[in-house]
N, C-alpha and C. Protein backbone atom coordinates (compact mmCIF):
# COMPACT_ATOMS: atom_id res chain seq x y z
N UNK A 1 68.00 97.18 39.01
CA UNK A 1 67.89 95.74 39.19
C UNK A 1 68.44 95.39 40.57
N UNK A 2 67.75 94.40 41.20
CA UNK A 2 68.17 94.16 42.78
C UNK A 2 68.36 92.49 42.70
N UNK A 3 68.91 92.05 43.65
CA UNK A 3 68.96 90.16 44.26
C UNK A 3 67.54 89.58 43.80
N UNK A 4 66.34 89.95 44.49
CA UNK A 4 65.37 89.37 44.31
C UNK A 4 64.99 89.55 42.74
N UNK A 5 64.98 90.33 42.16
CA UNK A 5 64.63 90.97 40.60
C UNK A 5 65.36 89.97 39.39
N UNK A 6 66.54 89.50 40.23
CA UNK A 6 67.43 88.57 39.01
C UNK A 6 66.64 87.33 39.83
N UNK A 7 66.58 86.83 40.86
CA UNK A 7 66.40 85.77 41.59
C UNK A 7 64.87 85.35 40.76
N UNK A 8 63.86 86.48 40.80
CA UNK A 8 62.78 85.74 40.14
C UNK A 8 63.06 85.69 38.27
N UNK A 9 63.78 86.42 37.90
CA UNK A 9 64.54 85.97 36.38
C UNK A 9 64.98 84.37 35.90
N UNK A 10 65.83 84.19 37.28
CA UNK A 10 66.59 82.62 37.10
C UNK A 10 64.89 81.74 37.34
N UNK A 11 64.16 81.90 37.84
CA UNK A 11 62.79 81.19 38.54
C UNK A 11 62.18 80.90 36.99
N UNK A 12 61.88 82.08 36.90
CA UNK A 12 61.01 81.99 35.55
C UNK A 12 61.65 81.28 33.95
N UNK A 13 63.06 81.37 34.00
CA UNK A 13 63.62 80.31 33.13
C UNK A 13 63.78 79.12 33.40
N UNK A 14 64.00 78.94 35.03
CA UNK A 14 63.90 77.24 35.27
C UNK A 14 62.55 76.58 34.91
N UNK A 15 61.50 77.58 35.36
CA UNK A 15 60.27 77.25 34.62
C UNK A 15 59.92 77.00 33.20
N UNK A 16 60.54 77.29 32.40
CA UNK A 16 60.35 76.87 30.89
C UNK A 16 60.97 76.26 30.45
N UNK A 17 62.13 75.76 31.29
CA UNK A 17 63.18 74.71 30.79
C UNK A 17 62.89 73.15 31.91
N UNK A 18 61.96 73.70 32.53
CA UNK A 18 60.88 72.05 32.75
C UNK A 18 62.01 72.32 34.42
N UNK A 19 62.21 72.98 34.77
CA UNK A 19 63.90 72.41 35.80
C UNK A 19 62.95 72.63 37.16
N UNK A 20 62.08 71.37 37.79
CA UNK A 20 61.45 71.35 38.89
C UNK A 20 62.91 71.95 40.48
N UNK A 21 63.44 70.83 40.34
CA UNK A 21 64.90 71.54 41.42
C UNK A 21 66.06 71.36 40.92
N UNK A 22 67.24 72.26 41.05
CA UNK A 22 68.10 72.60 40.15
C UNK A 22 69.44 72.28 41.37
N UNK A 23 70.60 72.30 40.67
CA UNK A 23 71.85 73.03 41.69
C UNK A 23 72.16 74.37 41.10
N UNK A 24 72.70 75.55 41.85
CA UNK A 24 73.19 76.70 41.53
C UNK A 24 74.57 76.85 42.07
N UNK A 25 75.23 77.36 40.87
CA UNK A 25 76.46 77.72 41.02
C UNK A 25 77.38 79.02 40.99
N UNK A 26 77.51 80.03 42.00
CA UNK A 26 77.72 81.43 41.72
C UNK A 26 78.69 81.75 42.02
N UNK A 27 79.74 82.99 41.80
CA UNK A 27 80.94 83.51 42.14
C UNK A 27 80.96 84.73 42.13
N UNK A 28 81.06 85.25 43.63
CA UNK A 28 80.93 87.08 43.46
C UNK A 28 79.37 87.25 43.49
N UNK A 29 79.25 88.35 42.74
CA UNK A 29 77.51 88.31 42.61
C UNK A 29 76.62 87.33 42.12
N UNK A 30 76.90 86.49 41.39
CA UNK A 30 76.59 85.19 41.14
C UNK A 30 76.11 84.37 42.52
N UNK A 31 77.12 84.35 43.05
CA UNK A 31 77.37 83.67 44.33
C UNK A 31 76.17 84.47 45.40
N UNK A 32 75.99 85.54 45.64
CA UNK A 32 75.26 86.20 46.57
C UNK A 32 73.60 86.50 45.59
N UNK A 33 73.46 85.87 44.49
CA UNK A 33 71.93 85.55 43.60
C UNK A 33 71.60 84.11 43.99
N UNK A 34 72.58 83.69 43.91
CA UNK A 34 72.51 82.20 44.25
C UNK A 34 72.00 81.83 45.80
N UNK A 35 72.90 82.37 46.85
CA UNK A 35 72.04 82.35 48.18
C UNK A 35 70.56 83.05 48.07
N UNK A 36 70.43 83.99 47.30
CA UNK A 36 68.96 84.88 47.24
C UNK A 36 68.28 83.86 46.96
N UNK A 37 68.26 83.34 45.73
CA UNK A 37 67.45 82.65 45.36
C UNK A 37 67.19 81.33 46.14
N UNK A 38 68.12 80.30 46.64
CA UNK A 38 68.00 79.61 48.05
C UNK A 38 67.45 79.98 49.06
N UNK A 39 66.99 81.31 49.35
CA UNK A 39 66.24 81.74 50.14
C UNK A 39 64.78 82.00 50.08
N UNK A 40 64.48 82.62 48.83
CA UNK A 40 63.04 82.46 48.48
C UNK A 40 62.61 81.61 47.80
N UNK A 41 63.72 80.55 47.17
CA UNK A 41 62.59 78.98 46.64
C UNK A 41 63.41 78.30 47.29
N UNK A 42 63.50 77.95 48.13
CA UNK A 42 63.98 76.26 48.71
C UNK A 42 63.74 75.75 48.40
N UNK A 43 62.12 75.28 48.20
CA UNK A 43 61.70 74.14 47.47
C UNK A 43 62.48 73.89 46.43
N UNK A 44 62.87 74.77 45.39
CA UNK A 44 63.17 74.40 44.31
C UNK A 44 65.07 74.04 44.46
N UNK A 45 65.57 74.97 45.16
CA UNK A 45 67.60 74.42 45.07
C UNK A 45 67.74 73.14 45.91
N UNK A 46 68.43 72.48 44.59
CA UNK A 46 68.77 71.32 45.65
C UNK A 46 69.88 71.50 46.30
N UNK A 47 70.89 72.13 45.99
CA UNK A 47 72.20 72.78 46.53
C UNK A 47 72.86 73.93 45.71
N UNK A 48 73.60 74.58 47.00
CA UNK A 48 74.09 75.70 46.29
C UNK A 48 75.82 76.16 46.37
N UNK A 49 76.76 76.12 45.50
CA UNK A 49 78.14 76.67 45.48
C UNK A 49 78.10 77.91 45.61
N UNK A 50 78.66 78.96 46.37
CA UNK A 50 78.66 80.12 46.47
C UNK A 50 80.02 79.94 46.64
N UNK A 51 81.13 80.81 45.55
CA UNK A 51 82.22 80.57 45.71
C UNK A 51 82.60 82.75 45.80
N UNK A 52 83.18 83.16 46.61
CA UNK A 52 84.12 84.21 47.26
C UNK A 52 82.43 85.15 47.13
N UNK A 53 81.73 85.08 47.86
CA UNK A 53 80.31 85.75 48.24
C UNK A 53 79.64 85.48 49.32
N UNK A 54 80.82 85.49 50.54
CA UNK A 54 80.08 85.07 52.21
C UNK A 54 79.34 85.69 52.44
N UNK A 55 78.28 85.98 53.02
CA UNK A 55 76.77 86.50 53.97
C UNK A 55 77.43 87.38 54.57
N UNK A 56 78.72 87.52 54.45
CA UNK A 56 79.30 88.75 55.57
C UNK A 56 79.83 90.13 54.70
N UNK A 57 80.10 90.99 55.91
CA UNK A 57 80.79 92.21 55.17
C UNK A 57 82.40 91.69 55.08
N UNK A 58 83.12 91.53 54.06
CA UNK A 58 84.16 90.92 53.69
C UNK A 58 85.14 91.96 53.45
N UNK A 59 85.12 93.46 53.53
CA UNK A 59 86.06 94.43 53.00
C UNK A 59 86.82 94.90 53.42
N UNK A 60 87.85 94.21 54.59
CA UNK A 60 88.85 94.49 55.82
C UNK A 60 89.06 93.06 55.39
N UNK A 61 90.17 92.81 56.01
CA UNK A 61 91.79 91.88 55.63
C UNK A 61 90.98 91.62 57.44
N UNK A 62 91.08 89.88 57.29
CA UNK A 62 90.55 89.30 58.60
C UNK A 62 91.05 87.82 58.42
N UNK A 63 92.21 87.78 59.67
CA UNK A 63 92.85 86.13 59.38
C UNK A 63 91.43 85.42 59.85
N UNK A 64 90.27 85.88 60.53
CA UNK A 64 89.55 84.77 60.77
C UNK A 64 88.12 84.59 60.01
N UNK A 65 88.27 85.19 58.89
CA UNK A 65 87.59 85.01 57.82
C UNK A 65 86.13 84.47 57.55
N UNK A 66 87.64 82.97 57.38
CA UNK A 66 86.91 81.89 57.13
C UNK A 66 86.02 81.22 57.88
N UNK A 67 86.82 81.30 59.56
CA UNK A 67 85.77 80.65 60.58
C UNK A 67 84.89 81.63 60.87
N UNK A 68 84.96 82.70 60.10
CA UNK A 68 83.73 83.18 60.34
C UNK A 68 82.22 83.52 59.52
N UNK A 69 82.82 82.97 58.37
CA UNK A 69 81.99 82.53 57.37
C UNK A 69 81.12 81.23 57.53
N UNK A 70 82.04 80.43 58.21
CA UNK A 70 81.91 79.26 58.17
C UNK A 70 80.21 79.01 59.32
N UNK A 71 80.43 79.94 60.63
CA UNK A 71 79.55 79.99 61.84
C UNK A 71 79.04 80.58 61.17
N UNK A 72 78.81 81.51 60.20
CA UNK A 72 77.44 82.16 59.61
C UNK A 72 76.42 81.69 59.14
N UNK A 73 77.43 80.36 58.35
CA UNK A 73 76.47 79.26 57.24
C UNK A 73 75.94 78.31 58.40
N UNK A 74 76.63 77.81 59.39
CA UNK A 74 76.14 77.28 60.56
C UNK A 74 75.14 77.70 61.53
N UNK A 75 75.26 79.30 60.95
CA UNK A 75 73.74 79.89 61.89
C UNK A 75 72.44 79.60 60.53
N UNK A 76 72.56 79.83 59.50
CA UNK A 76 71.89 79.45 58.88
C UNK A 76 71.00 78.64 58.36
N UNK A 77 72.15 77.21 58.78
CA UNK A 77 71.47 75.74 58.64
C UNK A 77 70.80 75.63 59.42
N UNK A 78 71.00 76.71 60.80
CA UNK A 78 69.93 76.34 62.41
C UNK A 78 68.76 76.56 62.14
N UNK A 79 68.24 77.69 61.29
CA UNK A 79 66.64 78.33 61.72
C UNK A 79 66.06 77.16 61.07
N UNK A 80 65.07 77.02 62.11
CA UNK A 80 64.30 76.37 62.35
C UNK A 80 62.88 77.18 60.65
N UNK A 81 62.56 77.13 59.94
CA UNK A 81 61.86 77.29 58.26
C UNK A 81 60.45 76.55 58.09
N UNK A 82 60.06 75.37 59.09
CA UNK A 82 59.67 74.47 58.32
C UNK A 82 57.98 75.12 58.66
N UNK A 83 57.26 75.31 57.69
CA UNK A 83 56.27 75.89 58.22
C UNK A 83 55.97 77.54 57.87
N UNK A 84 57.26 77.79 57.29
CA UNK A 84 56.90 79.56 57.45
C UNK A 84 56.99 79.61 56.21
N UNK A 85 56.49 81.17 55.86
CA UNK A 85 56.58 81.62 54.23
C UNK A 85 57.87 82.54 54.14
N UNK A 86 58.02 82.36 52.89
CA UNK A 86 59.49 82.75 52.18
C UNK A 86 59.18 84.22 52.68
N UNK A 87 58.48 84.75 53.12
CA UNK A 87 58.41 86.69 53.81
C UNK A 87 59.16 85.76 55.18
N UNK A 88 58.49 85.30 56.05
CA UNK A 88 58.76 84.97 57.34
C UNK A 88 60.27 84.68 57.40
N UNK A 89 60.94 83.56 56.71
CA UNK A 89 62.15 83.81 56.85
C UNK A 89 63.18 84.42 56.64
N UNK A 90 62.90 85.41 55.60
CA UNK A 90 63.30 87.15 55.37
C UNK A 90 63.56 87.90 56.37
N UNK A 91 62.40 87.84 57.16
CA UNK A 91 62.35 88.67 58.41
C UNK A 91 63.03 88.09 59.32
N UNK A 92 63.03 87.08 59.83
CA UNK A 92 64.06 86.10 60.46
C UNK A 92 65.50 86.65 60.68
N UNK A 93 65.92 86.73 59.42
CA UNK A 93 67.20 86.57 58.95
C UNK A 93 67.66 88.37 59.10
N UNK A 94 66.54 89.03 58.45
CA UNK A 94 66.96 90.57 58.93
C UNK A 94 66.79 91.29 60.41
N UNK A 95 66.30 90.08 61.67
CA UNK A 95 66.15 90.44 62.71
C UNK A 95 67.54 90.62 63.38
C-alpha cells in the first residue's frame, strides 16, 4: 500500500458519503495522506491540518525546523497549478 493507494481509498468514500469538498485532518502518516490527497484532488480539500508530517526530511534534531517547514509550505502556496493536470503538478513538485 502507498500515499496515492490510501489517497484514492479516502476519494472513493467521500464519494458515497455525498462529501463534494471536505476538510482533512492528519497526524504522522495521516498527516502526509492528507497533503497526498491535497495534491491530487484540490478540487475537492477545502483545507488541510497536517499536524507533526512536514514535506521535509525531519530525522536530525534542527533548531530551525520550523522556519523551515514553514518556507516549504510557502514554496508550495507559490506554484503557479491553475490550468495543469494533477500528473503536471506531480512533476512540478518532484523537479
Amino acid at each position: 500500500m502507498n500515499y496515492k493507494v490510501m489517497a484514492e481509498d479516502i476519494i472513493r468514500y467521500a464519494d458515497r458519503a455525498g462529501l463534494e469538498r471536505f476538510d482533512l485532518l492528519g497526524h504522522a502518516m495521516g498527516g502526509k495522506l492528507a497533503m497526498t490527497i491535497g495534491m491530487l484532488h484540490s478540487d475537492r480539500v477545502q483545507s488541510i491540518i497536517s499536524i507533526e508530517a512536514a514535506p521535509v526530511d525531519n530525522t536530525k534534531t534542527d533548531p530551525n525546523l520550523l522556519s523551515k517547514n514553514i518556507q516549504h509550505l510557502e514554496d508550495l502556496l507559490s506554484f503557479d497549478i491553475e490550468g495543469k493536470t494533477r500528473k503536471n503538478v506531480i512533476d512540478m513538485l518532484n523537479e
